[in-house]
Protein backbone atom coordinates (compact mmCIF):
# COMPACT_ATOMS: atom_id res chain seq x y z
CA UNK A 1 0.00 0.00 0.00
CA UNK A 2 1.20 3.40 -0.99
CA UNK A 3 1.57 6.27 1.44
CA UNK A 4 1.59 9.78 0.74
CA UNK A 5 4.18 11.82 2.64
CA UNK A 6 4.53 15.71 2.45
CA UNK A 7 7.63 16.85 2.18
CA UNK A 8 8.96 18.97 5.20
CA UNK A 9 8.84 22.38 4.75
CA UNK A 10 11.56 24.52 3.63
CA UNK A 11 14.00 25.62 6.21
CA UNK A 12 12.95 23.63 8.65
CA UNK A 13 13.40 19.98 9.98
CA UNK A 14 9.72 19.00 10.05
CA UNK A 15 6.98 18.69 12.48
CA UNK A 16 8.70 18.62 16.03
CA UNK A 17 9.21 15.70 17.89
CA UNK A 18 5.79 14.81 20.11
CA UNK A 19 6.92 15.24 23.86
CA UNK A 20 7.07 11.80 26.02
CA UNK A 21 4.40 11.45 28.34
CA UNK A 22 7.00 11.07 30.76
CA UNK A 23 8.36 14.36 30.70
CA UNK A 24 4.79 15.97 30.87
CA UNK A 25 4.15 14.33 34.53
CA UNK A 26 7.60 14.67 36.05
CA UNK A 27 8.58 17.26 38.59
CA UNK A 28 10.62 20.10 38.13
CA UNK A 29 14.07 20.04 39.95
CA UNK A 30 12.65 22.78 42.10
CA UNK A 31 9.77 20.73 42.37
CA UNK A 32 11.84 17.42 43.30
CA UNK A 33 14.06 19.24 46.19
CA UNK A 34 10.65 21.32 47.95
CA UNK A 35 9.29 17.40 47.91
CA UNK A 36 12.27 16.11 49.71
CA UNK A 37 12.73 18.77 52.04
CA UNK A 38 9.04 18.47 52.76
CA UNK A 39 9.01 14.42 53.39
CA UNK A 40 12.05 15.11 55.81
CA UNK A 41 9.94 17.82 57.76
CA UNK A 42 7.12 15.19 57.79
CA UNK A 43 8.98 12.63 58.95
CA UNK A 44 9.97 14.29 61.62
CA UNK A 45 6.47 15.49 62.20
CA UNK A 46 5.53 11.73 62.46
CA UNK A 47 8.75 10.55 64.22
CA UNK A 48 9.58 7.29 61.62
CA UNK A 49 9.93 6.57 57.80
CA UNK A 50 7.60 3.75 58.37
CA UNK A 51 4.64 5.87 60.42
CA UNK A 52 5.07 8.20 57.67
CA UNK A 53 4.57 5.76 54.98
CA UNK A 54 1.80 4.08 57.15
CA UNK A 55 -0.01 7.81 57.10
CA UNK A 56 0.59 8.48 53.58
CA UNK A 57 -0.37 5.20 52.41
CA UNK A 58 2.97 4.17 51.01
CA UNK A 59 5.80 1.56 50.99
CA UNK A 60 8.30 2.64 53.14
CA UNK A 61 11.28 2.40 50.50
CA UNK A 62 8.94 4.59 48.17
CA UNK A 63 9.63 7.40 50.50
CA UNK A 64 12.78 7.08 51.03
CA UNK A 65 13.88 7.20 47.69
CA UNK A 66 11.74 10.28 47.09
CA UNK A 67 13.70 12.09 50.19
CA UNK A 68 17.16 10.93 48.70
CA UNK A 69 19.04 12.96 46.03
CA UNK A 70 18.95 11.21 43.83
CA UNK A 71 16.97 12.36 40.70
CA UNK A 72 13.93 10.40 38.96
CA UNK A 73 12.21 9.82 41.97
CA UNK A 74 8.84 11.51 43.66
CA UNK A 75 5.68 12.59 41.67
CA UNK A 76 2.77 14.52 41.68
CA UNK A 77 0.87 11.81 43.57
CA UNK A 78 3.32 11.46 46.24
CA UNK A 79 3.01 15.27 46.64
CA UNK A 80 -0.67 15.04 46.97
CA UNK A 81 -0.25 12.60 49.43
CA UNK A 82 2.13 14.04 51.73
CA UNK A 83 0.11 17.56 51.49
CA UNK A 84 -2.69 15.23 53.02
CA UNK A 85 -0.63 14.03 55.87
CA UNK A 86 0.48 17.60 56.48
CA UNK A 87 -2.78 19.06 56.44
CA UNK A 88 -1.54 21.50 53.64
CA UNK A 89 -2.42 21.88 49.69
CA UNK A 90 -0.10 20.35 47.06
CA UNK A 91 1.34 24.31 45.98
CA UNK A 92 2.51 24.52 49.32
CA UNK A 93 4.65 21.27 49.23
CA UNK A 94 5.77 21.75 45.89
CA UNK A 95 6.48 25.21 46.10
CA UNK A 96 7.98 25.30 49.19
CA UNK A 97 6.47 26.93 51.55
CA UNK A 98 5.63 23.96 54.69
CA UNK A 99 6.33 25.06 57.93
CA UNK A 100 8.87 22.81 59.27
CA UNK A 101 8.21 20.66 61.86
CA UNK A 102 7.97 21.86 65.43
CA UNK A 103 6.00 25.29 64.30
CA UNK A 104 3.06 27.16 63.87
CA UNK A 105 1.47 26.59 60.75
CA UNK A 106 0.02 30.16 60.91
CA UNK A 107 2.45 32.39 62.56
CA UNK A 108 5.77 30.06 62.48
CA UNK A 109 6.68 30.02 65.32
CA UNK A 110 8.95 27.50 67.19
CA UNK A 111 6.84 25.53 69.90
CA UNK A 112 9.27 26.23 72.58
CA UNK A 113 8.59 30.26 71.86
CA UNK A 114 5.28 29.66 71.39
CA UNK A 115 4.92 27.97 75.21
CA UNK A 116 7.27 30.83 76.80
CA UNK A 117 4.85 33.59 75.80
């Protein structure tokens, strides 16, 4: 069977190549590092890795590998979830801006300063 095929224009190199669904669903590197520093806060929140992963509704190794440095690993779901166990929306994990653990998650204070006054 014969198939017609228009050549590419001139000048340029054709239609561009169709981006991987892959790259539309991963996280940023910003993204990626205000995860991890957000699963460490949480798990101090929740004292363990595995009462953390217990909350969040994960496997234990999951979330570790998310908190390490290394790069490929979180998502958008994990985000969700941990903005769940945090009581917090998924822009502030991902953005940022959760108060560590140990303060007020309206003023930010410390708990310690909080008690003295």
């Amino acid at each position: 069977m014969l198939k017609l095929v228009h050549p590419p224009p001139p000048g340029g190199q054709g239609p561009r190549p169709r981006r991987r669904r892959k790259d539309v669903l991963s996280l940023t590197p910003d993204e990626r590092r205000n995860l991890r520093q957000a699963l460490k806060n949480l798990r101090l929140r929740f004292g363990t890795w595995a009462c953390l992963a217990e909350v969040m509704d994960v496997p234990v190794l999951s979330l570790k590998a998310a908190a390490s440095p290394r790069p490929g690993f979180g998502s958008y779901g994990l985000a969700l979830r941990a903005a769940r166990a945090a009581g917090s929306t998924i822009e502030a994990i991902l953005s940022g801006k959760l108060t560590p653990a140990g303060a007020c998650p309206h003023c930010g204070a410390k708990d310690a300063e909080r008690s003295a006054s």
